[in-house]
Protein backbone atom coordinates (compact mmCIF):
# COMPACT_ATOMS: atom_id res chain seq x y z
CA UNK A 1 24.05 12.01 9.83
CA UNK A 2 20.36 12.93 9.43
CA UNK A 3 21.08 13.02 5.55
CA UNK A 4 22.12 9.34 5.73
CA UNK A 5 19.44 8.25 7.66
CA UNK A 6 16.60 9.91 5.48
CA UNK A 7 18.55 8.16 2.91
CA UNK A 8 18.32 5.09 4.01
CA UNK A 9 14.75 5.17 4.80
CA UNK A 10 13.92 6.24 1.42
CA UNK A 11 15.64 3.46 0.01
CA UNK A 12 14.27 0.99 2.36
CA UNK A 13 10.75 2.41 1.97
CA UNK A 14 11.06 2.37 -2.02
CA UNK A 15 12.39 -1.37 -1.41
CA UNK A 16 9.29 -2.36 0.54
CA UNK A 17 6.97 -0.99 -2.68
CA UNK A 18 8.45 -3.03 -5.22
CA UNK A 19 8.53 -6.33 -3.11
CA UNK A 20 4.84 -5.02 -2.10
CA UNK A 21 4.31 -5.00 -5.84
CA UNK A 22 6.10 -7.99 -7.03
CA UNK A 23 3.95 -10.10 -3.95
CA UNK A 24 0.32 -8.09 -5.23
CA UNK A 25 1.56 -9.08 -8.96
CA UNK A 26 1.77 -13.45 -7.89
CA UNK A 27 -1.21 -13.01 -5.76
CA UNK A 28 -3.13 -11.56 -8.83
CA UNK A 29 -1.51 -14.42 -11.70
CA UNK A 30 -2.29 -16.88 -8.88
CA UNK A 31 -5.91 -15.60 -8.74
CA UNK A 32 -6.07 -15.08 -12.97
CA UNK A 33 -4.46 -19.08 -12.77
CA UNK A 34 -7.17 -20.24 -10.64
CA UNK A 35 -10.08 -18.45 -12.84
CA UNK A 36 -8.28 -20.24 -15.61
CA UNK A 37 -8.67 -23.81 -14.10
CA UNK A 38 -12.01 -23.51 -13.53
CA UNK A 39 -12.27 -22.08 -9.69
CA UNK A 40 -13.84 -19.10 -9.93
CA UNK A 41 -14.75 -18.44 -6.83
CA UNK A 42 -12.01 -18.83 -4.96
CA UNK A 43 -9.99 -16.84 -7.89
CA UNK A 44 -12.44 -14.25 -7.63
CA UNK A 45 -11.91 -14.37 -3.99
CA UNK A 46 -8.20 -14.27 -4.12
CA UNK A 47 -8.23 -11.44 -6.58
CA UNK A 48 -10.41 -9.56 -4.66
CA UNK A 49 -8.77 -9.65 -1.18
CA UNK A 50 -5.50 -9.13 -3.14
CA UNK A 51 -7.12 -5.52 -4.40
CA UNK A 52 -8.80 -4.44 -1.10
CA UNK A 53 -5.98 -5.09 0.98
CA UNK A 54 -3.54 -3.00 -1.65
CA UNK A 55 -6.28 -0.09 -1.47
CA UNK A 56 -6.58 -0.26 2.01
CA UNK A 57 -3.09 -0.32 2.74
CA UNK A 58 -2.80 2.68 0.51
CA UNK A 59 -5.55 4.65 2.44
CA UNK A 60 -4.27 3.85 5.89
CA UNK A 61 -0.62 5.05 4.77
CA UNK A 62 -1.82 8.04 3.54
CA UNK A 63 -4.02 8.53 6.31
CA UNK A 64 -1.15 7.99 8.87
CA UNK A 65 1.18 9.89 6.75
CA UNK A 66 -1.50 12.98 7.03
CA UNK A 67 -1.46 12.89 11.19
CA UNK A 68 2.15 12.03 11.56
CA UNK A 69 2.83 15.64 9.44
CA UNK A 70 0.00 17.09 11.51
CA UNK A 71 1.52 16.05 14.96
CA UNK A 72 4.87 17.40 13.78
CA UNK A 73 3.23 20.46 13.39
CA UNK A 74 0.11 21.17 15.03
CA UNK A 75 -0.50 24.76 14.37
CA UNK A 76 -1.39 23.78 10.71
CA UNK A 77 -4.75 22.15 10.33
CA UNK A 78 -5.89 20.24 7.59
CA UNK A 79 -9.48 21.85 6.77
CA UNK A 80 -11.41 21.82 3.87
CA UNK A 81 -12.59 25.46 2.13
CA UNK A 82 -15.57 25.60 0.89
């Protein structure tokens, strides 16, 4: 049973990057489109939200993947060596 369900979540999770990817992709032709027609700014602007929300989304899901493996087991600490 637990097989199937880490299964399935690794399916679903891989499904939610590509349509992640696929919506980042139209966001960033859209913005490239509107640089094209003579809108800079508000391509520029597009583009740019488009890229800070995909890097913060990365760092956040790393970030919560980091204390979610830490709170599963909490005699492990993440430190840095010098």
């Amino acid at each position: 049973m637990e097989t199937r369900v880490v299964t399935s979540q690794q399916k679903q999770s891989a499904w939610g990057q590509n349509y992640a990817f696929i919506i980042a992709m139209f966001v960033f032709a859209g913005s490239m489109f509107l640089i094209y027609l003579g809108h800079e700014v508000s391509g520029g602007i597009l583009g740019s939200v488009d890229l800070v929300s995909l890097v913060t989304v990365f760092i956040l899901g790393r970030f919560y993947q980091a204390n979610n493996l830490q709170s599963k087991n909490p005699q492990k600490t993440l430190t840095k060596k010098p």
